[in-house]
PDB file of N, CA and C in Angstrom:
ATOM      1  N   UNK A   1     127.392-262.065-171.142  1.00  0.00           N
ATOM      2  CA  UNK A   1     126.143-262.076-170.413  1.00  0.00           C
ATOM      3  C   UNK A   1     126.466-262.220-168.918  1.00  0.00           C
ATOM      4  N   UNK A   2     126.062-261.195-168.322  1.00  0.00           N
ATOM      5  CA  UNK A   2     126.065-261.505-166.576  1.00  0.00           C
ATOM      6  C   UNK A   2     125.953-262.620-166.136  1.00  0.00           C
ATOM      7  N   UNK A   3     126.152-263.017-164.823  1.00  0.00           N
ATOM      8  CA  UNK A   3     125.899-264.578-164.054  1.00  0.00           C
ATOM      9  C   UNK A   3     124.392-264.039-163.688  1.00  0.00           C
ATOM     10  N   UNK A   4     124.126-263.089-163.437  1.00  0.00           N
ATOM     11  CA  UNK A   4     123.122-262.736-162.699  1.00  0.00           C
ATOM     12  C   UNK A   4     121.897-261.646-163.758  1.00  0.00           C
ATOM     13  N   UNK A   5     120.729-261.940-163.350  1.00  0.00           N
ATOM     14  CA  UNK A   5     119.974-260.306-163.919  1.00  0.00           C
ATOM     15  C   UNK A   5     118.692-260.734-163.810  1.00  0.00           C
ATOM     16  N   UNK A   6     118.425-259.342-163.190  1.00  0.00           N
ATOM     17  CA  UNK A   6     117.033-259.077-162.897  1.00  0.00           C
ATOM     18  C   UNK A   6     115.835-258.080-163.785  1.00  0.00           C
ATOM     19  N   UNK A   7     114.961-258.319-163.818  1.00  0.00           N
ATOM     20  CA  UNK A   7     114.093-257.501-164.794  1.00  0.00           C
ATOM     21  C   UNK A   7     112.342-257.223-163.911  1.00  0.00           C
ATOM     22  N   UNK A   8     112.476-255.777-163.267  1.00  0.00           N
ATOM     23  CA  UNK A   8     111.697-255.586-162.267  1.00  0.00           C
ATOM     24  C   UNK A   8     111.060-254.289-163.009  1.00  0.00           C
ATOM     25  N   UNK A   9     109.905-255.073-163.057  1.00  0.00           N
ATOM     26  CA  UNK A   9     108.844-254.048-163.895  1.00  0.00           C
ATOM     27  C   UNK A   9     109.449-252.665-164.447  1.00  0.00           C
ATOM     28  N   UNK A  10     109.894-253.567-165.879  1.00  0.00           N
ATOM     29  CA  UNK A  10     110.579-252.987-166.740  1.00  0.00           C
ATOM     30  C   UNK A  10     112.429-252.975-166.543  1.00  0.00           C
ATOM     31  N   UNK A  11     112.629-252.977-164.960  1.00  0.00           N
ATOM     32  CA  UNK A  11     113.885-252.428-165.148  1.00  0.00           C
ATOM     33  C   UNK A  11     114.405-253.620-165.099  1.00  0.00           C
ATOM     34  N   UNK A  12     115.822-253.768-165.774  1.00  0.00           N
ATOM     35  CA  UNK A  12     116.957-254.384-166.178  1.00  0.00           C
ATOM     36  C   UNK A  12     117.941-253.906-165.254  1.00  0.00           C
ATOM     37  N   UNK A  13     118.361-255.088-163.992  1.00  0.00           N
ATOM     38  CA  UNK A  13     119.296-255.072-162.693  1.00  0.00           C
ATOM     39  C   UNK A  13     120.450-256.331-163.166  1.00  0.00           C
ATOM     40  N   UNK A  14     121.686-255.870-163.259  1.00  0.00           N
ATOM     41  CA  UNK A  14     123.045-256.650-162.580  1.00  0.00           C
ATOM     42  C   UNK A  14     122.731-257.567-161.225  1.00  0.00           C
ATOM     43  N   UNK A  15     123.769-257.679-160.710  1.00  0.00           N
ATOM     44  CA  UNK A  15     123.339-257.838-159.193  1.00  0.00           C
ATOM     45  C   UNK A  15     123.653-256.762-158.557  1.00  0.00           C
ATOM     46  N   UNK A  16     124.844-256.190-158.976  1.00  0.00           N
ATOM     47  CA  UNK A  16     125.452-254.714-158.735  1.00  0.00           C
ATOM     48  C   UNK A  16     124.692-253.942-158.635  1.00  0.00           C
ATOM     49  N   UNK A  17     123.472-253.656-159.660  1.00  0.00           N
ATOM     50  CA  UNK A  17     122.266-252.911-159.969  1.00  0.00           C
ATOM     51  C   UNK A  17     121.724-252.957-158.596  1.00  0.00           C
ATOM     52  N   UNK A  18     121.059-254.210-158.523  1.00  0.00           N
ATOM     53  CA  UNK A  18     120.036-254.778-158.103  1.00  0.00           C
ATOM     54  C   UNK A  18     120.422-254.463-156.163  1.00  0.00           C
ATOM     55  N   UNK A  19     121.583-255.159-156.182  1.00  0.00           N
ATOM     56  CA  UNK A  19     122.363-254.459-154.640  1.00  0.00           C
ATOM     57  C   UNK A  19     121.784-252.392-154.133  1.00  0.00           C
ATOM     58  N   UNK A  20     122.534-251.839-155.538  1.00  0.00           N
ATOM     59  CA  UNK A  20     122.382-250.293-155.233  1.00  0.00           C
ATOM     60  C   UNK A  20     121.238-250.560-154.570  1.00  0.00           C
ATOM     61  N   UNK A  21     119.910-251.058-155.677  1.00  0.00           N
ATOM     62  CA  UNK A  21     118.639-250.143-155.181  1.00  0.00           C
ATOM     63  C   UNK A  21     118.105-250.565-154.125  1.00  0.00           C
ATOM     64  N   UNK A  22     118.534-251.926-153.635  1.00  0.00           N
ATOM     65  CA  UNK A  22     117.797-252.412-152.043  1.00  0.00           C
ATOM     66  C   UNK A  22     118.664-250.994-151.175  1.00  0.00           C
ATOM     67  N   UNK A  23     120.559-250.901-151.398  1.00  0.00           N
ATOM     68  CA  UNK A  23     120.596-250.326-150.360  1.00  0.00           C
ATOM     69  C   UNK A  23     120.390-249.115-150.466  1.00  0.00           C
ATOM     70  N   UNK A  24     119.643-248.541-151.424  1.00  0.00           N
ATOM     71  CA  UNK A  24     118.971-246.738-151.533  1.00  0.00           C
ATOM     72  C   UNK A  24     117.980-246.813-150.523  1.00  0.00           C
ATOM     73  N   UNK A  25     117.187-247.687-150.127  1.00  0.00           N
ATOM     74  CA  UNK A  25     116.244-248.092-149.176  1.00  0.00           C
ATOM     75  C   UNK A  25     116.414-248.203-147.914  1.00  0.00           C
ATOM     76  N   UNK A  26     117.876-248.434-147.759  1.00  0.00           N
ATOM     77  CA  UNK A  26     118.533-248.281-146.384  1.00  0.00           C
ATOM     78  C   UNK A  26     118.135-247.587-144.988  1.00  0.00           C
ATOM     79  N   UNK A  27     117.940-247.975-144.246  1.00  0.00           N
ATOM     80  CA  UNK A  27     117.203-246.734-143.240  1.00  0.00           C
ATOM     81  C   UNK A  27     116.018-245.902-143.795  1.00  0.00           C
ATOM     82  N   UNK A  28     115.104-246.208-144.653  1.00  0.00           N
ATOM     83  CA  UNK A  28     114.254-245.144-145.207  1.00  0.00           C
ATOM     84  C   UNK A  28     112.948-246.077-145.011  1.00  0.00           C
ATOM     85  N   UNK A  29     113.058-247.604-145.088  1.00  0.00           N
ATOM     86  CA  UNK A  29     111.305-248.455-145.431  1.00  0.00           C
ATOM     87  C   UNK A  29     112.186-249.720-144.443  1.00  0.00           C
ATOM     88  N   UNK A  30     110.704-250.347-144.072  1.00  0.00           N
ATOM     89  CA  UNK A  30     110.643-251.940-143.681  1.00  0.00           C
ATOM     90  C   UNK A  30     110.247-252.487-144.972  1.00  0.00           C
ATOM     91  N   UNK A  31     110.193-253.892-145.006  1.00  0.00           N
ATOM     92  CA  UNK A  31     109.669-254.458-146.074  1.00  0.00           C
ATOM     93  C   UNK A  31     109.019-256.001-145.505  1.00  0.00           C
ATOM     94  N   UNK A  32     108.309-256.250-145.849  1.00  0.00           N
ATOM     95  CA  UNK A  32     108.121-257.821-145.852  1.00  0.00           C
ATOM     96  C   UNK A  32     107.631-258.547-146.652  1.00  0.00           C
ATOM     97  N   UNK A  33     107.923-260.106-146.767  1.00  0.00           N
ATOM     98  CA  UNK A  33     107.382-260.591-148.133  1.00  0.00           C
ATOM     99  C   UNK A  33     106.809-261.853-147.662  1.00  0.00           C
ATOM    100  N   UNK A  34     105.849-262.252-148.523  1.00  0.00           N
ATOM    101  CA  UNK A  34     105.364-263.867-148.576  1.00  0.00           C
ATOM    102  C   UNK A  34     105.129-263.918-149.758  1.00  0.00           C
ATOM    103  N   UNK A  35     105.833-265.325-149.874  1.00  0.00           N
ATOM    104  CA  UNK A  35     105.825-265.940-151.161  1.00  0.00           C
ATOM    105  C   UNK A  35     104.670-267.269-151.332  1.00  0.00           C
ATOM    106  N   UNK A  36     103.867-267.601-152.133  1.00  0.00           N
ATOM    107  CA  UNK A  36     102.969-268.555-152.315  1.00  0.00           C
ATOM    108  C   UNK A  36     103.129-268.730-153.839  1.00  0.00           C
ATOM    109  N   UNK A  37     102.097-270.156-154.172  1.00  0.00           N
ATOM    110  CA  UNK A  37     101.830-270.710-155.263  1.00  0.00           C
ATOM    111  C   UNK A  37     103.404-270.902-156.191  1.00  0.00           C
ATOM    112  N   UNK A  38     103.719-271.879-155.227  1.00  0.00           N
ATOM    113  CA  UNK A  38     105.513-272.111-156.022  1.00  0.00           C
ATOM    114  C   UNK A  38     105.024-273.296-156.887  1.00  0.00           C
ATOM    115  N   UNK A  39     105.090-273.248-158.286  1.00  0.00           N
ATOM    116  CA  UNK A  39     105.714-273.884-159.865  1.00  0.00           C
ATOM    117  C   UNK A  39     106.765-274.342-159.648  1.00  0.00           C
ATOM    118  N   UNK A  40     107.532-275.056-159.802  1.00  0.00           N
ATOM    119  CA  UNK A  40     108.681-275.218-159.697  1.00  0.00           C
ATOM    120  C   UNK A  40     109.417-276.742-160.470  1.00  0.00           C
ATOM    121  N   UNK A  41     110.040-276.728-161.677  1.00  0.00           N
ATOM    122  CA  UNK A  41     110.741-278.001-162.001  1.00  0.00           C
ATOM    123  C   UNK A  41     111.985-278.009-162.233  1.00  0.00           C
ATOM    124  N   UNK A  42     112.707-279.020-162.549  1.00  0.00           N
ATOM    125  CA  UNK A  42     114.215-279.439-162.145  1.00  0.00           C
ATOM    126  C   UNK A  42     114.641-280.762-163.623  1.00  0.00           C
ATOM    127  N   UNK A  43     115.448-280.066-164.238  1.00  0.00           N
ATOM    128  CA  UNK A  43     116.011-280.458-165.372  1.00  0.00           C
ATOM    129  C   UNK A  43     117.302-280.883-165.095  1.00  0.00           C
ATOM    130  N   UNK A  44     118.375-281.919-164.646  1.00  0.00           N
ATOM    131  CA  UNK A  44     119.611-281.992-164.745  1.00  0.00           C
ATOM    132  C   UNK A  44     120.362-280.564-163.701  1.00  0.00           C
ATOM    133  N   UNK A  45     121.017-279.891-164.132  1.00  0.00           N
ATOM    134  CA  UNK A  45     121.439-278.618-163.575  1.00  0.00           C
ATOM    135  C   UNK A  45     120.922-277.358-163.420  1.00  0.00           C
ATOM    136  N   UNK A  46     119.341-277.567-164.219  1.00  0.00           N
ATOM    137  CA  UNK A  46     118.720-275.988-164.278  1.00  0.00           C
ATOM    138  C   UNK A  46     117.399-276.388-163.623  1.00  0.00           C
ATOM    139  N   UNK A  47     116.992-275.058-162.921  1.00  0.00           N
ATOM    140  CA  UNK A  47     115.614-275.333-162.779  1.00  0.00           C
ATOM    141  C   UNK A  47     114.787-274.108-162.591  1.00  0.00           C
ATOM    142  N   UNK A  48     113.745-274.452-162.532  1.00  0.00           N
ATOM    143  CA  UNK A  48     113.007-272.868-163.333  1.00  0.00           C
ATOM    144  C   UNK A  48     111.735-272.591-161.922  1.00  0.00           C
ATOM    145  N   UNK A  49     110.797-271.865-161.542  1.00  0.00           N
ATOM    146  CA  UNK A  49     110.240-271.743-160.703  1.00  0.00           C
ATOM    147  C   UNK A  49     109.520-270.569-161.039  1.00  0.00           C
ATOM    148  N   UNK A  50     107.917-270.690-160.422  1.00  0.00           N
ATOM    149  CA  UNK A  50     107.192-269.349-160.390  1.00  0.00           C
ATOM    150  C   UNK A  50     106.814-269.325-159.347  1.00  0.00           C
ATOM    151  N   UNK A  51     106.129-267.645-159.040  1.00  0.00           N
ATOM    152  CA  UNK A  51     105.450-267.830-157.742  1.00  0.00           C
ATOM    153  C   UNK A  51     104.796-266.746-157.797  1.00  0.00           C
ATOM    154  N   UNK A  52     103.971-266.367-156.157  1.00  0.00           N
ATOM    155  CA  UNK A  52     103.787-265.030-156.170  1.00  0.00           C
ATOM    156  C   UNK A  52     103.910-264.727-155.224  1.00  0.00           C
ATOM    157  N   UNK A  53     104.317-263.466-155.152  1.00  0.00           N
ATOM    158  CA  UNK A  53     105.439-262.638-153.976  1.00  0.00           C
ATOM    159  C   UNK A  53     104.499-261.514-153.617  1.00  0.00           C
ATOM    160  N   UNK A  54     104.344-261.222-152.167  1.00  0.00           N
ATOM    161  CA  UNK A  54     103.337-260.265-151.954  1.00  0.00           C
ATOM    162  C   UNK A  54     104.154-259.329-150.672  1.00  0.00           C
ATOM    163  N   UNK A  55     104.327-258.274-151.199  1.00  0.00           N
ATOM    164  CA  UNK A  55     105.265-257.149-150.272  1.00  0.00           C
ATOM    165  C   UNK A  55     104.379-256.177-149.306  1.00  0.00           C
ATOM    166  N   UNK A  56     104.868-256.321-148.321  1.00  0.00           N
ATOM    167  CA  UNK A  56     104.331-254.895-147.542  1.00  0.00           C
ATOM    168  C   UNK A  56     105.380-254.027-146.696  1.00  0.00           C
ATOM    169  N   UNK A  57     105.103-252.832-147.336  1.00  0.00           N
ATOM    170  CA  UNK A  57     106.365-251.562-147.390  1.00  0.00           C
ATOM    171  C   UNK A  57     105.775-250.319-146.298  1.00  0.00           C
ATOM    172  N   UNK A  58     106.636-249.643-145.340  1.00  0.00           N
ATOM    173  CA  UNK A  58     106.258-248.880-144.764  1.00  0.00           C
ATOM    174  C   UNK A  58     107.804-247.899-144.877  1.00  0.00           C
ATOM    175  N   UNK A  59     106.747-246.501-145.091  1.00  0.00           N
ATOM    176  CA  UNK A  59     107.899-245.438-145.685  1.00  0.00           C
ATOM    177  C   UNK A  59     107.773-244.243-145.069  1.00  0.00           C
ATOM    178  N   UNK A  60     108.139-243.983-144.148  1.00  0.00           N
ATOM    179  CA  UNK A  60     107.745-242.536-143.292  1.00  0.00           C
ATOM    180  C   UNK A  60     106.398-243.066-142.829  1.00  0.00           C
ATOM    181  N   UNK A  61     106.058-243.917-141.998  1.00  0.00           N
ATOM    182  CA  UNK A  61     105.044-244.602-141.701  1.00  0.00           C
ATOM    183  C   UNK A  61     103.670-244.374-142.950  1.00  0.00           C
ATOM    184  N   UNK A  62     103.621-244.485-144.320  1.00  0.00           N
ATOM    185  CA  UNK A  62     103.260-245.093-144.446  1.00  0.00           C
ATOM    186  C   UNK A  62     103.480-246.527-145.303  1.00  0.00           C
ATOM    187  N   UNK A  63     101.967-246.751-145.113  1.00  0.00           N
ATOM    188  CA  UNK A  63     102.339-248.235-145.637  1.00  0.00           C
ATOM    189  C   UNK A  63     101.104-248.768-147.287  1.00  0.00           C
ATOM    190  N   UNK A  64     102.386-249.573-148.356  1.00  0.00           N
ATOM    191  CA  UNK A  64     101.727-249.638-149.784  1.00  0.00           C
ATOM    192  C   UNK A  64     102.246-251.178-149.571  1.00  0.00           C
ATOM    193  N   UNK A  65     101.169-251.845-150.335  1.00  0.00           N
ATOM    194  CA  UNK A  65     100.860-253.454-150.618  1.00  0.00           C
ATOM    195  C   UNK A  65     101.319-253.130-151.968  1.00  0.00           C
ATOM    196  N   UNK A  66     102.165-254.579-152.590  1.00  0.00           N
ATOM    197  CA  UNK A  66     102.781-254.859-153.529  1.00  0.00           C
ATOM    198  C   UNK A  66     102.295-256.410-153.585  1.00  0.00           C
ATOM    199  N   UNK A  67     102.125-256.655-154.710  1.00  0.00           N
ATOM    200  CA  UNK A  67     101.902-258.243-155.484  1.00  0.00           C
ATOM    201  C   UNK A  67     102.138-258.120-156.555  1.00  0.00           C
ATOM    202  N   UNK A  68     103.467-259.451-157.142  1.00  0.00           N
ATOM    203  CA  UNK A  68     104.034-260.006-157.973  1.00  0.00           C
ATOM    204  C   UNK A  68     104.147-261.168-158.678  1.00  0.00           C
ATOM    205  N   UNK A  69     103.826-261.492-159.662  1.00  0.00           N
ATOM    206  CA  UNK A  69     104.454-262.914-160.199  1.00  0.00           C
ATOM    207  C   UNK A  69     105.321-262.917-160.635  1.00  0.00           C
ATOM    208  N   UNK A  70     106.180-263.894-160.248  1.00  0.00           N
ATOM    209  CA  UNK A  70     107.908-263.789-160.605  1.00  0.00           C
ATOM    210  C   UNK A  70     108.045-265.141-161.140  1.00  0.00           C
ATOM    211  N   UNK A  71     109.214-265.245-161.790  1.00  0.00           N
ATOM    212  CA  UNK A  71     109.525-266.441-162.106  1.00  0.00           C
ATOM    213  C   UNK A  71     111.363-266.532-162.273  1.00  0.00           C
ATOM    214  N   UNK A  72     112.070-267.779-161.739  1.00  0.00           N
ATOM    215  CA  UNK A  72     113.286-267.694-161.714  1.00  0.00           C
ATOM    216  C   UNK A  72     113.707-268.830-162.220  1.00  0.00           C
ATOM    217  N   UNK A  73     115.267-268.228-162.841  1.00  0.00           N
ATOM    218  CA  UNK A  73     115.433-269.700-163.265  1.00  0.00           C
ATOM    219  C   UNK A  73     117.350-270.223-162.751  1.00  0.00           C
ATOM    220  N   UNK A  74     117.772-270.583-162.210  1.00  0.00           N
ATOM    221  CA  UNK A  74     118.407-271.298-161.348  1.00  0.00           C
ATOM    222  C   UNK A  74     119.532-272.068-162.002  1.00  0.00           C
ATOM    223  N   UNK A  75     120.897-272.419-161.594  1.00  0.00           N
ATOM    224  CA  UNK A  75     121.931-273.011-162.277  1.00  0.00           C
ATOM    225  C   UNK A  75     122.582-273.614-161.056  1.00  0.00           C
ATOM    226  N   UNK A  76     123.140-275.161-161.230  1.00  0.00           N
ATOM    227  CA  UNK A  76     123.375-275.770-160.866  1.00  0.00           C
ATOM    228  C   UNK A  76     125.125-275.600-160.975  1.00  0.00           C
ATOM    229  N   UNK A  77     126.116-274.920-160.363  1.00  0.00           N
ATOM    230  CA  UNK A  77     127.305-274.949-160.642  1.00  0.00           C
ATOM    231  C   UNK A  77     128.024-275.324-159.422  1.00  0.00           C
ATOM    232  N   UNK A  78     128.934-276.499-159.671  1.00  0.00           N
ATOM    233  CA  UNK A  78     130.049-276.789-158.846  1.00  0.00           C
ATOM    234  C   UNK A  78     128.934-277.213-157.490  1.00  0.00           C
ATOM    235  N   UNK A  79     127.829-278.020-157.703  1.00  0.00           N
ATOM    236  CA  UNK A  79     126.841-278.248-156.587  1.00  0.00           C
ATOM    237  C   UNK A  79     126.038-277.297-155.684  1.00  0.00           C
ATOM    238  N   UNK A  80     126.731-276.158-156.113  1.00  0.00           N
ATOM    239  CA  UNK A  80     125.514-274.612-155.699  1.00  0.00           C
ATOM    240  C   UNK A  80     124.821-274.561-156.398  1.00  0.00           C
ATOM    241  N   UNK A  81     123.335-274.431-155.733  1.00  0.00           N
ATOM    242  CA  UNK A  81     122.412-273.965-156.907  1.00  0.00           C
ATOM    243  C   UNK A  81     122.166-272.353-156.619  1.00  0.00           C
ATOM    244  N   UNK A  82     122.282-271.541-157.992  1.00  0.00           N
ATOM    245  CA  UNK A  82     122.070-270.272-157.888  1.00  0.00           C
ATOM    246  C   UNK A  82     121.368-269.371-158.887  1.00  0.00           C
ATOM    247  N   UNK A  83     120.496-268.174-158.374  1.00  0.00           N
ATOM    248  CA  UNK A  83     119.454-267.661-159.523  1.00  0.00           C
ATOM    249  C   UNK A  83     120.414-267.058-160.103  1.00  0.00           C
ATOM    250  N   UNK A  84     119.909-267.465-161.614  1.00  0.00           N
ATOM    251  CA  UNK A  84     120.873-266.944-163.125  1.00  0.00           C
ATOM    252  C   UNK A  84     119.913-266.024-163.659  1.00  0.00           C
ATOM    253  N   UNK A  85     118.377-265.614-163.652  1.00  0.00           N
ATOM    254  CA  UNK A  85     117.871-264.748-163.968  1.00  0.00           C
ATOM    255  C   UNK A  85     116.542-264.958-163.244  1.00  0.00           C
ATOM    256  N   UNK A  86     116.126-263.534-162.875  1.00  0.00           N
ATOM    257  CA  UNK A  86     114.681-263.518-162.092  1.00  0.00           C
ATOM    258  C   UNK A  86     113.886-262.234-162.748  1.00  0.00           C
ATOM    259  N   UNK A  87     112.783-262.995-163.275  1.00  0.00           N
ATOM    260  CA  UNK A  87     111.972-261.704-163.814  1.00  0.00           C
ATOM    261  C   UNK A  87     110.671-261.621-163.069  1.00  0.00           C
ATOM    262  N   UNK A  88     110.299-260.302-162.824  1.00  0.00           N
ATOM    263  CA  UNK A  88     108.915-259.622-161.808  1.00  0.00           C
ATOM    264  C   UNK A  88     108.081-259.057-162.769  1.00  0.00           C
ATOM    265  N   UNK A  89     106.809-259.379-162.811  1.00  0.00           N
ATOM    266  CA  UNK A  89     105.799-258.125-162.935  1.00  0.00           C
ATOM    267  C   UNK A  89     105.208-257.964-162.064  1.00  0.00           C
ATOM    268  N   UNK A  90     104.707-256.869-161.594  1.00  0.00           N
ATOM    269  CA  UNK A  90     103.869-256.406-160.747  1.00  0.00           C
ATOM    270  C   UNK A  90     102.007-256.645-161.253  1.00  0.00           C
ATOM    271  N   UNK A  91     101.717-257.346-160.155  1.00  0.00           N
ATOM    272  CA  UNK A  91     100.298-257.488-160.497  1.00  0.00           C
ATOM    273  C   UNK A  91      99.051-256.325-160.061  1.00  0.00           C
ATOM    274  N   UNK A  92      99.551-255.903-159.259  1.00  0.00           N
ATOM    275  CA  UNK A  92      98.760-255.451-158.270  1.00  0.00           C
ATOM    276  C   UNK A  92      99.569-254.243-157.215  1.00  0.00           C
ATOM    277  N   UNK A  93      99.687-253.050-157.053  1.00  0.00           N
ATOM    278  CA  UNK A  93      99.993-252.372-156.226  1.00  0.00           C
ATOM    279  C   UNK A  93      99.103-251.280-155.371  1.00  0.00           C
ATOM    280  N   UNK A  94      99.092-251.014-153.813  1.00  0.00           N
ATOM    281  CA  UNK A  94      97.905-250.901-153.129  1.00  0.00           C
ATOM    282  C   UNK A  94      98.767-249.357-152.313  1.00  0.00           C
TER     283      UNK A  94
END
């Protein structure tokens, strides 16, 4: 099982994955995000978190609104804490 993996409406990302497709985006979109309504608890070394993530994308000038609820869940190794899996659905796209 990966250290890492993502699951973005529908798709199943590595980090490797997940790397490609930000940098296919490269020079092509801006992006911006705000995150609200953070869940969030803490077990010993793991801890789990929700939220919702709201994107705004501009692509050849134009521009599409994105909203997400995500939820991640986090590992405590060697005193780093780091996301061990993050899953997205899309709530809302504009």
């Amino acid at each position: 099982m990966p250290d890492f993996e993502l699951i973005e409406d529908t798709l199943r990302l590595t980090m490797d994955g997940f790397v490609d497709l930000v940098r296919s985006f490269e020079g092509k979109a801006t992006v911006t995000y705000r995150f609200t309504q953070f869940n969030t608890k803490v077990a010993g070394n793991t801890a789990w978190t929700s939220y919702r993530n709201f994107g705004d994308f501009v692509v050849e000038g134009q521009k599409r609104q994105s909203e997400w609820l995500e939820t991640a869940v986090l590992v405590r190794r060697e005193g780093v804490w780091r996301i061990d899996r993050l899953q997205s659905t899309v709530v809302r796209r504009r």
